[in-house]
C-alpha atoms as a PDB file:
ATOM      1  CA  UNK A   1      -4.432 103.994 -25.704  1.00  0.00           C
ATOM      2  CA  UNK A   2      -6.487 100.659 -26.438  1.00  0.00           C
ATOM      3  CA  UNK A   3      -5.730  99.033 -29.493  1.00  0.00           C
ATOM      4  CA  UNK A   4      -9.683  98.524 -31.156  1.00  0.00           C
ATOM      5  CA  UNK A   5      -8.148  95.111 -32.231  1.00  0.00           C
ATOM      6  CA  UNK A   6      -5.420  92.552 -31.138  1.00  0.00           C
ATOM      7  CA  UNK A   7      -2.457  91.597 -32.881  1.00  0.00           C
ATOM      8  CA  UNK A   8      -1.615  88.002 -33.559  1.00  0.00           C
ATOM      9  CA  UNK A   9       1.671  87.845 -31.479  1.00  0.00           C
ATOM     10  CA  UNK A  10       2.052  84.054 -31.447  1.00  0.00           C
ATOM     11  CA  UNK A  11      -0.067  80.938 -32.124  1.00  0.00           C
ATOM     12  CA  UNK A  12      -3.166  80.597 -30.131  1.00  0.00           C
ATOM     13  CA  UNK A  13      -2.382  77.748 -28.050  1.00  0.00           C
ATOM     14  CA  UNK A  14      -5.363  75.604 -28.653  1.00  0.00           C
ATOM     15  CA  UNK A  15      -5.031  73.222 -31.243  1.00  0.00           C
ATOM     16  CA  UNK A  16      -8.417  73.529 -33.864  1.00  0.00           C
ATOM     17  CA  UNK A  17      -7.608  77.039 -33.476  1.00  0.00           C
ATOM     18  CA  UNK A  18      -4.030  76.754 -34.316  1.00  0.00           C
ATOM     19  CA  UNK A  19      -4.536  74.708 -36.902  1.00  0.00           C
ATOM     20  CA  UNK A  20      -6.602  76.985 -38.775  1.00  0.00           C
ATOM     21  CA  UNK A  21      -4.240  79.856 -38.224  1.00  0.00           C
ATOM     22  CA  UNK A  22      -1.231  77.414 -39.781  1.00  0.00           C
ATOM     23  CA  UNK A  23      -3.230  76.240 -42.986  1.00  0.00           C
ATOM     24  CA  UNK A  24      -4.351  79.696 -43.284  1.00  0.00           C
ATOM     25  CA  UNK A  25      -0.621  81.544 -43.177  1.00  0.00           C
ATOM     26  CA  UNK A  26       0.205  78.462 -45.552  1.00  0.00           C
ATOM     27  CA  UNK A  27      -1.910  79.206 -48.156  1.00  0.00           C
ATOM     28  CA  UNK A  28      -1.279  83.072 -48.190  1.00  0.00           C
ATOM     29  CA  UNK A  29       2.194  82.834 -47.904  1.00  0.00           C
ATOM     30  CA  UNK A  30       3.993  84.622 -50.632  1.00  0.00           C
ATOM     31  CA  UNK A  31       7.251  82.350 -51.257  1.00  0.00           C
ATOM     32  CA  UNK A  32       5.406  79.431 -51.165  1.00  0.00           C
ATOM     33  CA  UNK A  33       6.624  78.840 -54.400  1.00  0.00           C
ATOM     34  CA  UNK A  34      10.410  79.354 -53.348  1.00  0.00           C
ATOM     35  CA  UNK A  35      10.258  77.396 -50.403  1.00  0.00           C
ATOM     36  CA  UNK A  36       8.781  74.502 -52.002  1.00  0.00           C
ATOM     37  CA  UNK A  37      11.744  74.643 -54.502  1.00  0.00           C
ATOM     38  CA  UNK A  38      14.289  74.634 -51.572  1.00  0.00           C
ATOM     39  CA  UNK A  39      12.527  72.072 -49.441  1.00  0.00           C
ATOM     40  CA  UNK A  40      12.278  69.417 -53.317  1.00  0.00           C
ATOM     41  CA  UNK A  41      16.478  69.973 -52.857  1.00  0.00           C
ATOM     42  CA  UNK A  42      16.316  69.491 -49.498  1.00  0.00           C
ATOM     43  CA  UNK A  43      14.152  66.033 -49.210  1.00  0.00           C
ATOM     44  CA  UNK A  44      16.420  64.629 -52.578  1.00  0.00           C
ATOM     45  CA  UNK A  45      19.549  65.667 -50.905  1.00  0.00           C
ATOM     46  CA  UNK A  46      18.298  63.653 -47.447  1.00  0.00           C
ATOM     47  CA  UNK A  47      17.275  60.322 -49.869  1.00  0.00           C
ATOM     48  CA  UNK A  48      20.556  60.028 -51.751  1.00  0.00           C
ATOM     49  CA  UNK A  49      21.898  56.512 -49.277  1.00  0.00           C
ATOM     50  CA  UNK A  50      19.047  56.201 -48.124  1.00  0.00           C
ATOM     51  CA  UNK A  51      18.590  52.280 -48.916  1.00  0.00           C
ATOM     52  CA  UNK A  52      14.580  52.114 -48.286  1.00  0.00           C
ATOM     53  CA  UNK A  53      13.013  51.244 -51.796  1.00  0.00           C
ATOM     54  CA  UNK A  54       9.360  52.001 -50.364  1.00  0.00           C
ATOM     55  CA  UNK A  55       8.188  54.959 -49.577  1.00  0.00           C
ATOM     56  CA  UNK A  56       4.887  56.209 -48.730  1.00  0.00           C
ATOM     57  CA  UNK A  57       3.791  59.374 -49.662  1.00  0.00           C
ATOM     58  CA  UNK A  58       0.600  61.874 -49.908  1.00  0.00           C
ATOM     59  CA  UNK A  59      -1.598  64.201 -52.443  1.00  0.00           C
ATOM     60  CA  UNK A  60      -0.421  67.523 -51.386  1.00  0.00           C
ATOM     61  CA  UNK A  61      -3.826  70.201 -50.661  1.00  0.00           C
ATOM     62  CA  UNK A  62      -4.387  73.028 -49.071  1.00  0.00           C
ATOM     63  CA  UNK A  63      -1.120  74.542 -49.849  1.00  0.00           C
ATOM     64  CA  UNK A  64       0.709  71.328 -48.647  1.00  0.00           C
ATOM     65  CA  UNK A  65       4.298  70.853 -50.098  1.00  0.00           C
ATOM     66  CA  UNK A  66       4.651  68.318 -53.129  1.00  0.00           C
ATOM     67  CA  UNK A  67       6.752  65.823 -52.358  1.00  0.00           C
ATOM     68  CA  UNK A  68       6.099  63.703 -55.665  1.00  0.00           C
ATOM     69  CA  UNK A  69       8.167  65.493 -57.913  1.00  0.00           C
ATOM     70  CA  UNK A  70      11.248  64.738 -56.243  1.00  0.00           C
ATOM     71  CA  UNK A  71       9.856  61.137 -55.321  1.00  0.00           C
ATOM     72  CA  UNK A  72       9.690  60.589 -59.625  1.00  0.00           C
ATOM     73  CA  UNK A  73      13.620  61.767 -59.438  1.00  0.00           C
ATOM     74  CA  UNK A  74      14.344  59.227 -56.871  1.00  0.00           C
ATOM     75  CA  UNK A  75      12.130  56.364 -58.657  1.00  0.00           C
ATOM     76  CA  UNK A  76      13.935  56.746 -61.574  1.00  0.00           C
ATOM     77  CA  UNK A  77      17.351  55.884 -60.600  1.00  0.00           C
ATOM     78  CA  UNK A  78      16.123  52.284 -59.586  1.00  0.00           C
ATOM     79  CA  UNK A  79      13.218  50.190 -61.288  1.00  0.00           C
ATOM     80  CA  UNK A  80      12.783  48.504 -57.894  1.00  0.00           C
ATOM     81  CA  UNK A  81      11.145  51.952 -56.419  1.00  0.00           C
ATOM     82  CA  UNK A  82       8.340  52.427 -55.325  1.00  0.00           C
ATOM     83  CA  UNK A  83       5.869  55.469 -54.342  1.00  0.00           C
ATOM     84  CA  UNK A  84       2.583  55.001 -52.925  1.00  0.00           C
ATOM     85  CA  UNK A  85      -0.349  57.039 -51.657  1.00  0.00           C
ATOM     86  CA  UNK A  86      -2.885  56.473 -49.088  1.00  0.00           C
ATOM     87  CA  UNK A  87      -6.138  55.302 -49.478  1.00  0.00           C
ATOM     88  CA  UNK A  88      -8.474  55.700 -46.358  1.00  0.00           C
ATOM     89  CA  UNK A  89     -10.409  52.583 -44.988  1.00  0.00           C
ATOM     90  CA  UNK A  90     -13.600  54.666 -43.686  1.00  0.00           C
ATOM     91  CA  UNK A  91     -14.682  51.833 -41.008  1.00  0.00           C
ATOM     92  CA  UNK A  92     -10.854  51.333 -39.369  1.00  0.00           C
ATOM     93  CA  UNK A  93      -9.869  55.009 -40.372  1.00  0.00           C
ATOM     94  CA  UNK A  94      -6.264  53.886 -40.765  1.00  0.00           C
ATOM     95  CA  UNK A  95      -4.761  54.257 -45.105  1.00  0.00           C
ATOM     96  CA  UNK A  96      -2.672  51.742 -46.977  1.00  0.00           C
ATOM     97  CA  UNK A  97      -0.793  52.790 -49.608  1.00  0.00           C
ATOM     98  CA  UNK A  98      -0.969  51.912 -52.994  1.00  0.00           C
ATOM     99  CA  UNK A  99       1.440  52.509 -56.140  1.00  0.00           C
ATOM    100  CA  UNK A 100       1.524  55.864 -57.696  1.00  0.00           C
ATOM    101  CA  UNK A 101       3.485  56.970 -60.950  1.00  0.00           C
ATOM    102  CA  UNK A 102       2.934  59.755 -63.003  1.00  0.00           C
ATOM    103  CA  UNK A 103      -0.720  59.311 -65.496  1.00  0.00           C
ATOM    104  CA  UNK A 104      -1.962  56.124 -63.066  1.00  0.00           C
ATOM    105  CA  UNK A 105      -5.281  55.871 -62.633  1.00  0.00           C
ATOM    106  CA  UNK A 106      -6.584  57.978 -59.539  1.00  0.00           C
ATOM    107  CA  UNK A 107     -10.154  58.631 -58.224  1.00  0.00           C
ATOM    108  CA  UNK A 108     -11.478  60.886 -55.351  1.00  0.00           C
ATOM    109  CA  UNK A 109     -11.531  58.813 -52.097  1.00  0.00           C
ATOM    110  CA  UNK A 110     -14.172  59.804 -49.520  1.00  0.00           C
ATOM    111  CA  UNK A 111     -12.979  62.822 -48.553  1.00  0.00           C
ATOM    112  CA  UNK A 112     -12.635  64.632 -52.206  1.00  0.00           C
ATOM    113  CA  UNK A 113      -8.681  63.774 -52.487  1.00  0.00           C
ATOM    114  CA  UNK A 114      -6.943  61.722 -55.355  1.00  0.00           C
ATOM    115  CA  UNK A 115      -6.204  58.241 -54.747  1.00  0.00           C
ATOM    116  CA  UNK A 116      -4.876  55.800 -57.032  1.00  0.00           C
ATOM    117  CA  UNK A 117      -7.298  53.379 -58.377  1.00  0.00           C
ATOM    118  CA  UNK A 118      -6.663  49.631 -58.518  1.00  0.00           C
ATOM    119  CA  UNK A 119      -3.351  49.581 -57.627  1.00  0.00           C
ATOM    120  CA  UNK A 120      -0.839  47.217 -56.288  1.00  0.00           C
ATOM    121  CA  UNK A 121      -1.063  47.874 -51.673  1.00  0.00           C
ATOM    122  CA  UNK A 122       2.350  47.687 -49.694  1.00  0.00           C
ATOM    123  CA  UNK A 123       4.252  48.685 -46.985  1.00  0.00           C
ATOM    124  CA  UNK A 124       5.742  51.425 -47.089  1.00  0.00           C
ATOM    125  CA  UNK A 125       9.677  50.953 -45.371  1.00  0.00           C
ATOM    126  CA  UNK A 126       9.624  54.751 -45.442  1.00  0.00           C
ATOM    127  CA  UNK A 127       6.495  57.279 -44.962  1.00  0.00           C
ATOM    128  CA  UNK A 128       6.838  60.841 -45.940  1.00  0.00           C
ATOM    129  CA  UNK A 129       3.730  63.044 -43.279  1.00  0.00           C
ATOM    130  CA  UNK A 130       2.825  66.153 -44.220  1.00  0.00           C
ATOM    131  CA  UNK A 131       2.509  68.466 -41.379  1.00  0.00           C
ATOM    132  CA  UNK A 132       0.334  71.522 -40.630  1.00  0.00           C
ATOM    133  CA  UNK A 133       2.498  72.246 -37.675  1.00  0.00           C
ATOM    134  CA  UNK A 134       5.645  70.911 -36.081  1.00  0.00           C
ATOM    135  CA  UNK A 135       7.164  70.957 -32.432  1.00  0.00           C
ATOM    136  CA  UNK A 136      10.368  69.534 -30.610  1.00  0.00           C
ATOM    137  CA  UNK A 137      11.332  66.153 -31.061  1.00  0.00           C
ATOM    138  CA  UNK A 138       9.164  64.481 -33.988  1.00  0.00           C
ATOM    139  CA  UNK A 139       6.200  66.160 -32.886  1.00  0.00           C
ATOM    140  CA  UNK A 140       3.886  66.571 -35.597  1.00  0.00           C
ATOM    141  CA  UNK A 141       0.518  68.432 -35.574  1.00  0.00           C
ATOM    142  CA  UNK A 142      -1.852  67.346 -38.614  1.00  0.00           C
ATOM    143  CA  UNK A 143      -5.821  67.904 -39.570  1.00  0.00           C
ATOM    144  CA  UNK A 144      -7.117  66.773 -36.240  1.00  0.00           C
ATOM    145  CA  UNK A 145      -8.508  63.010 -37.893  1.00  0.00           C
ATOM    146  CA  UNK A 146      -5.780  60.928 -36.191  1.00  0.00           C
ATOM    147  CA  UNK A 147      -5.558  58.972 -39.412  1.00  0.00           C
ATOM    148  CA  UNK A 148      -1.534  58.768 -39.566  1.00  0.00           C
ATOM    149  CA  UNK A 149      -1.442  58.030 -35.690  1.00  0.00           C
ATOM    150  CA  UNK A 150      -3.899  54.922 -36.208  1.00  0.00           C
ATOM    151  CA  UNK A 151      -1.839  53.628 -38.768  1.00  0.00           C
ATOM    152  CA  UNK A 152       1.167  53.372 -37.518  1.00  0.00           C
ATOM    153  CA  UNK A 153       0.024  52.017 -34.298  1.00  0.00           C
ATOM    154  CA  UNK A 154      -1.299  49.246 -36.229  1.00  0.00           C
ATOM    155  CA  UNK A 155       1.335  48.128 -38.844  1.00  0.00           C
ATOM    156  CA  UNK A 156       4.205  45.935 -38.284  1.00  0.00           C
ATOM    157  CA  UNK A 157       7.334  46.639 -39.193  1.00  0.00           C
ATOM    158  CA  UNK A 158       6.138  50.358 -38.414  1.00  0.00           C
ATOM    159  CA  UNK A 159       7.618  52.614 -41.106  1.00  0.00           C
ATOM    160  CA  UNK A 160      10.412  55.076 -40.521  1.00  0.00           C
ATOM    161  CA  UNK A 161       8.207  58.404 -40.899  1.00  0.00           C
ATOM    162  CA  UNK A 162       9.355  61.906 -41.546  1.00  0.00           C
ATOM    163  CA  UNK A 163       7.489  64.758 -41.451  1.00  0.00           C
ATOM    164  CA  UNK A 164       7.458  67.528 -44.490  1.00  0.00           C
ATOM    165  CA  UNK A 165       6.539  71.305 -43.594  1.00  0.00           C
ATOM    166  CA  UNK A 166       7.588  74.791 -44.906  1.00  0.00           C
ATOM    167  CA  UNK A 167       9.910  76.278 -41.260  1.00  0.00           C
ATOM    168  CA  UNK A 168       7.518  78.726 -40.196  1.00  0.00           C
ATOM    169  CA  UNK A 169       4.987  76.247 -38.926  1.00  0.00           C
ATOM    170  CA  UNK A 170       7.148  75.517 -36.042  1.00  0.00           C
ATOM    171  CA  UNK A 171       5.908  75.797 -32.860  1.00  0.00           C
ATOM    172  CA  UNK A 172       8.214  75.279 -30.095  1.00  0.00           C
ATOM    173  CA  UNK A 173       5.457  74.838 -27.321  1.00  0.00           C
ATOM    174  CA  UNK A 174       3.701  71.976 -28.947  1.00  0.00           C
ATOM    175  CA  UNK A 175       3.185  69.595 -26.472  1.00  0.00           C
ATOM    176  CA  UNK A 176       2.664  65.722 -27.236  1.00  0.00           C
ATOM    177  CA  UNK A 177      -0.719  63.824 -26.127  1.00  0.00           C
ATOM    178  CA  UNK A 178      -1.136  60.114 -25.094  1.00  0.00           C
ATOM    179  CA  UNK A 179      -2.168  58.809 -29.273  1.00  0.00           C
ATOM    180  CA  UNK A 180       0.741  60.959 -30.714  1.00  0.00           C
ATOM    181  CA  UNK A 181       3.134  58.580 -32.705  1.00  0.00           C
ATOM    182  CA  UNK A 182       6.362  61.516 -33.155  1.00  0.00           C
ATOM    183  CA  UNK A 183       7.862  61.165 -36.238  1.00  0.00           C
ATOM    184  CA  UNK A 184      11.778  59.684 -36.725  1.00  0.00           C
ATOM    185  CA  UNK A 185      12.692  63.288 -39.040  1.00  0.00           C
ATOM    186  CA  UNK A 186      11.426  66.403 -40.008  1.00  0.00           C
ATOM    187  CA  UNK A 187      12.877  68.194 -43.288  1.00  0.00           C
ATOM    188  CA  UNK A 188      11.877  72.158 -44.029  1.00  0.00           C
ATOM    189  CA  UNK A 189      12.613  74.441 -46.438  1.00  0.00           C
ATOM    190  CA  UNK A 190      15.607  74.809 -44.093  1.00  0.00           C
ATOM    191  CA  UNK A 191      17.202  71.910 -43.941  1.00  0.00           C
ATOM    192  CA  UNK A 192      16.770  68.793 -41.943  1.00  0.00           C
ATOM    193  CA  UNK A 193      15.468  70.215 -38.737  1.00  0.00           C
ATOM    194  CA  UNK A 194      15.394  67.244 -37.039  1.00  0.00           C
ATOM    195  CA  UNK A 195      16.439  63.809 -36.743  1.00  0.00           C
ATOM    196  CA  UNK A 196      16.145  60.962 -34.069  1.00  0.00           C
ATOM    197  CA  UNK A 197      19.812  59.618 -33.043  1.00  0.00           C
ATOM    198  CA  UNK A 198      20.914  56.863 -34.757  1.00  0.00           C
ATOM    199  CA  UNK A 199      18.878  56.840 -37.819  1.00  0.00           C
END
């Protein structure tokens, strides 16, 4: 007997397509709520020693995990912290980051997501990516724009990065291509998943 329809059995292996299918079981998920509890204790947990007073971060949508809660936590056991968020250069296509505390000033950038407006730029010494998938060994698969990739290829001293996903956008098959910067960590809801040696 022939099924009238096929099953979704694993993620369709090319990459608009499976990034559509990702955001999509993102957004619907049911726990979101739960994991992004877990995943809050899981990135504070990671950042206590840390000694970076930097960090980079982003605007969370569609579904993305908020990272800026626990980012106020670790800001306010040291005046000296900062968080940022990225603001897009539309002719390069690479973002700086500018300081972000709770009530600043934001605007829309060009792309209809919060930025904060007139703000102090840095470097970020640490860069928090949000991922819509993740594979072996740092590798990260985003929106498709190539912004984060640009960016680090062009800053100096590049940023420790580490990627922040809820676990079941893993997909052990992802393969890297020739632009893909991986990143140093990746932290789920289930712990640090991964970590490059040394760091």
């Amino acid at each position: 007997m022939t099924l009238p329809f096929k099953l979704p059995i694993e993620p369709a292996r090319d990459k608009k397509t499976l990034r559509r299918q990702l955001q999509a079981e993102r957004q619907a998920m049911v726990d979101r709520h739960q994991r992004a509890v877990r995943l809050q204790e899981v990135l504070r947990v990671w950042l206590i020693g840390r000694g970076e007073t930097a960090i980079g971060a982003y605007w969370p949508i569609k579904g993305e995990f908020d990272a800026l809660p626990a980012l106020y936590r670790w800001s306010e056991a040291d005046p000296s912290r900062r968080i940022g968020l990225p603001v897009t250069d539309r002719s390069t296509r690479q973002l700086s980051f500018h300081v972000w505390y709770p009530g600043c000033p934001m605007e829309d950038d060009a792309y209809g997501i919060p930025k904060p407006r007139d703000t102090e730029a840095f470097l970020p010494q640490l860069l928090l990516v949000p991922c819509v998938g993740f594979g072996p060994q740092g590798l990260r698969l985003g929106y498709g724009g190539g912004f984060y990739d640009r960016t680090l290829a062009g800053v100096q001293p590049r940023p420790l990065t580490v990627g922040l996903a809820y676990s079941n956008a893993f997909v052990p098959w992802l393969q890297a291509e020739p632009h893909d910067v991986p990143l140093d960590a990746m932290l789920t809801d289930e712990g640090l998943h991964w970590q490059r040696p040394g760091l």
